[in-house]
Protein backbone atom coordinates (compact mmCIF):
# COMPACT_ATOMS: atom_id res chain seq x y z
CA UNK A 1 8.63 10.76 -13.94
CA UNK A 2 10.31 10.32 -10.52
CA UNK A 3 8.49 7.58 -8.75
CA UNK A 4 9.11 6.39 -5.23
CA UNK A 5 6.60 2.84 -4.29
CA UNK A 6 6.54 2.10 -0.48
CA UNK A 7 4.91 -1.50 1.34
CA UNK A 8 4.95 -2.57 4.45
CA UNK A 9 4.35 -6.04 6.27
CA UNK A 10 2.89 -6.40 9.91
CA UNK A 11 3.86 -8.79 12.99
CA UNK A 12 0.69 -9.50 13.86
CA UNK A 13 -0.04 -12.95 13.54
CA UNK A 14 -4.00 -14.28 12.67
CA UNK A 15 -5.94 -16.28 10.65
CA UNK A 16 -8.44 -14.57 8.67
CA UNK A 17 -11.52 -15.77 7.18
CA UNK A 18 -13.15 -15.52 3.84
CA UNK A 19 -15.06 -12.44 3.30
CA UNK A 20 -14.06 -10.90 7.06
CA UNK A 21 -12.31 -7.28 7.07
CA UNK A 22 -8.82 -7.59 7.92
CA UNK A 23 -9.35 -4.41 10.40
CA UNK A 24 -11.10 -6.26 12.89
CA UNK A 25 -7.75 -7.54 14.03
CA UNK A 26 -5.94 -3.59 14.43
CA UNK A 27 -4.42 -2.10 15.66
CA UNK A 28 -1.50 -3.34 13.84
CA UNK A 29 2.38 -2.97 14.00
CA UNK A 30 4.98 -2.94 11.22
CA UNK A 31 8.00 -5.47 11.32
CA UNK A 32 9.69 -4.32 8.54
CA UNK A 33 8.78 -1.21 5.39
CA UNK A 34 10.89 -0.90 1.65
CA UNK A 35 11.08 2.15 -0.18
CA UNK A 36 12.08 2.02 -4.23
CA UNK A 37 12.99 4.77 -6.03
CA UNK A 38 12.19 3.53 -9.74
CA UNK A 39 15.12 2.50 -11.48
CA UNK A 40 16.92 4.40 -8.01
CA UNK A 41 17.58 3.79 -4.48
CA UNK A 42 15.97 1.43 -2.44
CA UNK A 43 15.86 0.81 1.05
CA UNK A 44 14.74 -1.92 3.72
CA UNK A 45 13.56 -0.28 6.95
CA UNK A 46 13.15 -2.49 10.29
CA UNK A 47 14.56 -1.66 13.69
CA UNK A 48 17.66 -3.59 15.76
CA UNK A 49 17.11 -5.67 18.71
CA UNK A 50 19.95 -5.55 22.23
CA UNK A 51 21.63 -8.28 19.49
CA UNK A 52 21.73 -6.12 16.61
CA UNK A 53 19.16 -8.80 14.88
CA UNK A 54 16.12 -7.26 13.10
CA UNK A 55 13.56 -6.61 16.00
CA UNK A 56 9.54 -7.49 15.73
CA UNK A 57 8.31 -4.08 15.20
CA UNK A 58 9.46 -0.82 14.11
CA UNK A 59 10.53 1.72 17.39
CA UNK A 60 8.68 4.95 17.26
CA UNK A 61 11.53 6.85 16.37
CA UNK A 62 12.04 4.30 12.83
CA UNK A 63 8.93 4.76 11.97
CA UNK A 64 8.73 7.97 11.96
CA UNK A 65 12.01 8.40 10.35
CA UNK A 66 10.23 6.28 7.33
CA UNK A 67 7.33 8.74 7.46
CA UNK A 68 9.72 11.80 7.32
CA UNK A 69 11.25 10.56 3.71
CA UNK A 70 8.67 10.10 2.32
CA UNK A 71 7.39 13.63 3.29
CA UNK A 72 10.83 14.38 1.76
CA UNK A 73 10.58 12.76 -1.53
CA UNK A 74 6.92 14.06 -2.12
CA UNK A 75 8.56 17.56 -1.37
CA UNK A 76 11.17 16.68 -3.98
CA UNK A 77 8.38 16.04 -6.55
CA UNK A 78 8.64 12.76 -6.65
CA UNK A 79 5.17 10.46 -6.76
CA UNK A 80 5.31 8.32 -3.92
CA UNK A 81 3.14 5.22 -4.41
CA UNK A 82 1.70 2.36 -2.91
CA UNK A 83 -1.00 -0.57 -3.85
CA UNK A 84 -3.74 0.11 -1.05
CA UNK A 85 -1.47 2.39 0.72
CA UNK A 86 -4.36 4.99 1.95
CA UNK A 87 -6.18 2.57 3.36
CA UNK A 88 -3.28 0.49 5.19
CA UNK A 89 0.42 1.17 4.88
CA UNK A 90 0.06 4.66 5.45
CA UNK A 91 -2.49 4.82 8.57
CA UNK A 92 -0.34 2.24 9.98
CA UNK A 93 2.92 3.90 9.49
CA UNK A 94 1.04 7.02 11.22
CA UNK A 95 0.47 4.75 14.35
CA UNK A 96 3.63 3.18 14.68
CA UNK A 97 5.21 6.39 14.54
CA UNK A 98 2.50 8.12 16.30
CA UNK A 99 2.10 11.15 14.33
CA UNK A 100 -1.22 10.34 12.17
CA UNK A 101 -1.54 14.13 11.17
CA UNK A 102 2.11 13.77 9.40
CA UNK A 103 0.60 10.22 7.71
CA UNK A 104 -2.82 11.58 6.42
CA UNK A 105 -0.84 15.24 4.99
CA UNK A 106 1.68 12.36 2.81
CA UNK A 107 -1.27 10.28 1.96
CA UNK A 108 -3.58 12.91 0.77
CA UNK A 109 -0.56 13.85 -1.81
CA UNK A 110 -0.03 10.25 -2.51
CA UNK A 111 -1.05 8.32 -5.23
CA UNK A 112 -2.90 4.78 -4.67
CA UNK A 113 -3.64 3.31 -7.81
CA UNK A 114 -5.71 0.45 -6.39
CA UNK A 115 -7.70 3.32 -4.66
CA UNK A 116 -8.34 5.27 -8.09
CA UNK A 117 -9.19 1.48 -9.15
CA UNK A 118 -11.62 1.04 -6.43
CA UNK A 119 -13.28 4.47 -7.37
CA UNK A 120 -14.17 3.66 -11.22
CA UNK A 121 -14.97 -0.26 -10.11
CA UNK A 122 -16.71 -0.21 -7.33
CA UNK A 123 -14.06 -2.95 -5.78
CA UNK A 124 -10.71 -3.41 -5.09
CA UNK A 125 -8.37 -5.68 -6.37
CA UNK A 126 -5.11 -7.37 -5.42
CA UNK A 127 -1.38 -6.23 -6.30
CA UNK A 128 -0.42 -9.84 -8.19
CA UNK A 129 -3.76 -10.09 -9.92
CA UNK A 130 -3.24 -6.57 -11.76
CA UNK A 131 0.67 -7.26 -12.25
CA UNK A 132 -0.71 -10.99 -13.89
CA UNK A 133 -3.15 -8.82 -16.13
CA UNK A 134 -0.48 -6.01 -16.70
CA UNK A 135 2.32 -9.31 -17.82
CA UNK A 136 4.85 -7.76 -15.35
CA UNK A 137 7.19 -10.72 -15.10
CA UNK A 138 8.16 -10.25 -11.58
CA UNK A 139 5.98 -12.11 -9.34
CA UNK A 140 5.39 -12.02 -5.78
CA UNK A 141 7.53 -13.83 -3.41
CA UNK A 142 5.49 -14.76 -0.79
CA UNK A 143 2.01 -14.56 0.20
CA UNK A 144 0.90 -11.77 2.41
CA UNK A 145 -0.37 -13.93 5.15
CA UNK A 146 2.32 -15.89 5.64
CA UNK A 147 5.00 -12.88 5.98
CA UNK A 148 4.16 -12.25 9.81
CA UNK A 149 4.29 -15.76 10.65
CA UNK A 150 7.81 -15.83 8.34
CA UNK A 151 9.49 -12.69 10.75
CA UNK A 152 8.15 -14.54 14.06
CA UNK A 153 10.37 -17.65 12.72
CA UNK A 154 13.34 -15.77 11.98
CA UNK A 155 13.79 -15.54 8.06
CA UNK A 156 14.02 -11.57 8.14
CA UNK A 157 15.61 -11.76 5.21
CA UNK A 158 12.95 -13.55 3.20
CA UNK A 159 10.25 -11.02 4.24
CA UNK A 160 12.76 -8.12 3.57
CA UNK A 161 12.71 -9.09 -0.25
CA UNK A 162 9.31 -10.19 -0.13
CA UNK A 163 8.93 -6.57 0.67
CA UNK A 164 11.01 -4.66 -1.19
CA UNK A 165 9.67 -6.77 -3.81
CA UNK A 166 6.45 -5.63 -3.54
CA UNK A 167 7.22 -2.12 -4.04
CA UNK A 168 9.45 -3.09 -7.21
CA UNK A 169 6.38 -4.82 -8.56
CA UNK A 170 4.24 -1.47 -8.01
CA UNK A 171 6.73 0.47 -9.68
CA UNK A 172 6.71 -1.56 -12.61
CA UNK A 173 3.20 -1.95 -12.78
CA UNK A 174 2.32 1.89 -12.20
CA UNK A 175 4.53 2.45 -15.21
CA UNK A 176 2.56 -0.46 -17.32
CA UNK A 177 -0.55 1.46 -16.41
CA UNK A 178 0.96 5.17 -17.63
CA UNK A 179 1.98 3.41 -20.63
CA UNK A 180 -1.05 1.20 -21.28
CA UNK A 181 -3.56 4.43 -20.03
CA UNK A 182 -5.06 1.49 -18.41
CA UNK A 183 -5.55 -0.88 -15.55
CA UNK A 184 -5.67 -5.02 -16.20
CA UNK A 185 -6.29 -7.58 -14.07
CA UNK A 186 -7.03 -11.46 -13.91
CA UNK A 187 -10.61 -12.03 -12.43
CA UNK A 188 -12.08 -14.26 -10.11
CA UNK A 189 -12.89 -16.41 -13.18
CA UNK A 190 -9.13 -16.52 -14.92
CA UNK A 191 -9.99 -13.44 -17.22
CA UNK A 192 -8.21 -10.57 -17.88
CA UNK A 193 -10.23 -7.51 -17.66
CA UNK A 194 -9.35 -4.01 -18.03
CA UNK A 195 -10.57 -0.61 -17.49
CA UNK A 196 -9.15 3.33 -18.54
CA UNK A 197 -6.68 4.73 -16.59
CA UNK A 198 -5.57 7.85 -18.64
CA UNK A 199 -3.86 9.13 -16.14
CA UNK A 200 -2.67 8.67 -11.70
CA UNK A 201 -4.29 10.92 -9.76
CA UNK A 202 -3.55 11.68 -6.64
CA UNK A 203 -5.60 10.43 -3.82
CA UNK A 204 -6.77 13.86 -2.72
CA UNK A 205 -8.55 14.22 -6.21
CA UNK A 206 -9.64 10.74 -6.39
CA UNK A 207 -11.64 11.64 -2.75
CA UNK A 208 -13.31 14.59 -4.23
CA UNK A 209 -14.58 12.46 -7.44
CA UNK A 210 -17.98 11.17 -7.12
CA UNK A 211 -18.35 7.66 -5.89
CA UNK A 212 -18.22 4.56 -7.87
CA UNK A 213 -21.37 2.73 -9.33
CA UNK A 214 -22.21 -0.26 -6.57
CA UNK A 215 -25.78 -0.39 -7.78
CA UNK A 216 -25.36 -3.62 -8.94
CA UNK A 217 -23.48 -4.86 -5.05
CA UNK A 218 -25.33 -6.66 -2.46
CA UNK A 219 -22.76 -5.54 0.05
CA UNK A 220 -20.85 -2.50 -1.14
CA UNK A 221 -17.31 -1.60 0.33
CA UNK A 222 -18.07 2.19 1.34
CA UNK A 223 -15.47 4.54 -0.25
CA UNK A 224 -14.61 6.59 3.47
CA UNK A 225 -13.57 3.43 4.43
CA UNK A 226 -10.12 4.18 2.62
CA UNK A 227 -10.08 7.37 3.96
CA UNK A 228 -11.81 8.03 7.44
CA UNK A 229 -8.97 7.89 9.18
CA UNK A 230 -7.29 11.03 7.58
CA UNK A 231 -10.51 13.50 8.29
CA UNK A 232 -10.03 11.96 11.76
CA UNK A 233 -6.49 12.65 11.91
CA UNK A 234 -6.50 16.36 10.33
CA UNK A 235 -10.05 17.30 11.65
CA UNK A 236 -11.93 18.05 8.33
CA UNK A 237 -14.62 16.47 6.46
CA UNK A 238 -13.51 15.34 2.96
């Protein structure tokens, strides 16, 4: 299987608090992206300051370079993945590059295991919990809160493999799940728990699949919240 796993990390600096949805601080900008090609190339993407050091954000023009391969590599067959990257990476790659109908066409082709996760649990669940329950050995380098904070003091570097890590970790643990033909993760409670994954689906089927059981939720995450932005940016109603 060619597999391609993509991550970003954002400047935007904030604290947020327990329970409260990240969007309420967006819009948001990318400092840096990685691309890995499993077992392949990989590549750190970040624009140049008047210096030639690595700038805050992404120009237009990066950005949209970065959304351009990966339009490539899914037209080369290749699965290109990312852990939550419907709901985030991609809809914020699509507004740093300003071209939104170019991100939702990728990320209705993409596959988002955490997404196809969400669908069969009801809620989502975090990159290093799953690659814990999974016993991928790589760990994360960094937490994700700390990585705008980290490019505001200058260690580009740092953030760069925190990155890139990121998308080596997703790699590894999409293969885990082909092999396993299913998803584990460490709860809340220090348990590893599991559920079928027989196979990835893209996130355009995992849309038109009925939605997940919340029944048993006080406060259900709704499902469109994933997705709304791509019916907004290719006018349809999934």
């Amino acid at each position: 299987m060619k597999l391609l796993s993509f991550d970003i990390e954002i400047s935007d600096v904030f604290e947020l608090g327990k329970h409260e949805d990240i969007e309420k601080y967006s819009p948001f900008h990318i400092s840096v992206a990685a691309t890995a090609v499993h077992e392949g190339e990989e590549r750190v993407w970040y624009s140049e300051d008047k210096e030639g050091r690595p700038a805050l954000n992404l120009t237009r023009e990066r950005a949209h370079e970065l959304l351009e391969y990966l339009d490539e590599m899914q037209q080369r067959e290749f699965k290109v993945c990312a852990w939550n990257g419907l709901s985030f990476d991609l809809k914020w790659i699509g507004h740093q590059a300003d071209d939104m109908a170019l991100a939702a066409r990728i990320a209705l082709k993409s596959y988002d295991p955490m997404f196809q996760f969400f669908n069969q649990a009801g809620f989502p669940v975090g990159l290093g919990k799953v690659a814990e329950g999974m016993g991928i050995p790589q760990e994360k380098l960094m937490d994700g809160a700390d990585a705008p904070k980290q490019w505001h003091a200058g260690n580009h570097q740092e953030v760069m493999d925190y990155c890139l890590g990121d998308c080596q970790m997703t790699n590894l643990i999409i293969r885990g799940i082909q092999e396993a033909r299913q998803v584990r993760w460490v709860t809340a409670k220090g348990h590893i728990s599991s559920k079928p994954m027989p196979r990835l689906k893209s996130v355009e089927e995992v849309i038109l699949e009925p939605e997940p059981d919340q029944s048993w939720m006080d406060n259900p995450m709704l499902k469109t919240k994933f997705y709304d932005w791509v019916q907004e940016a290719t006018g349809t109603i999934i």
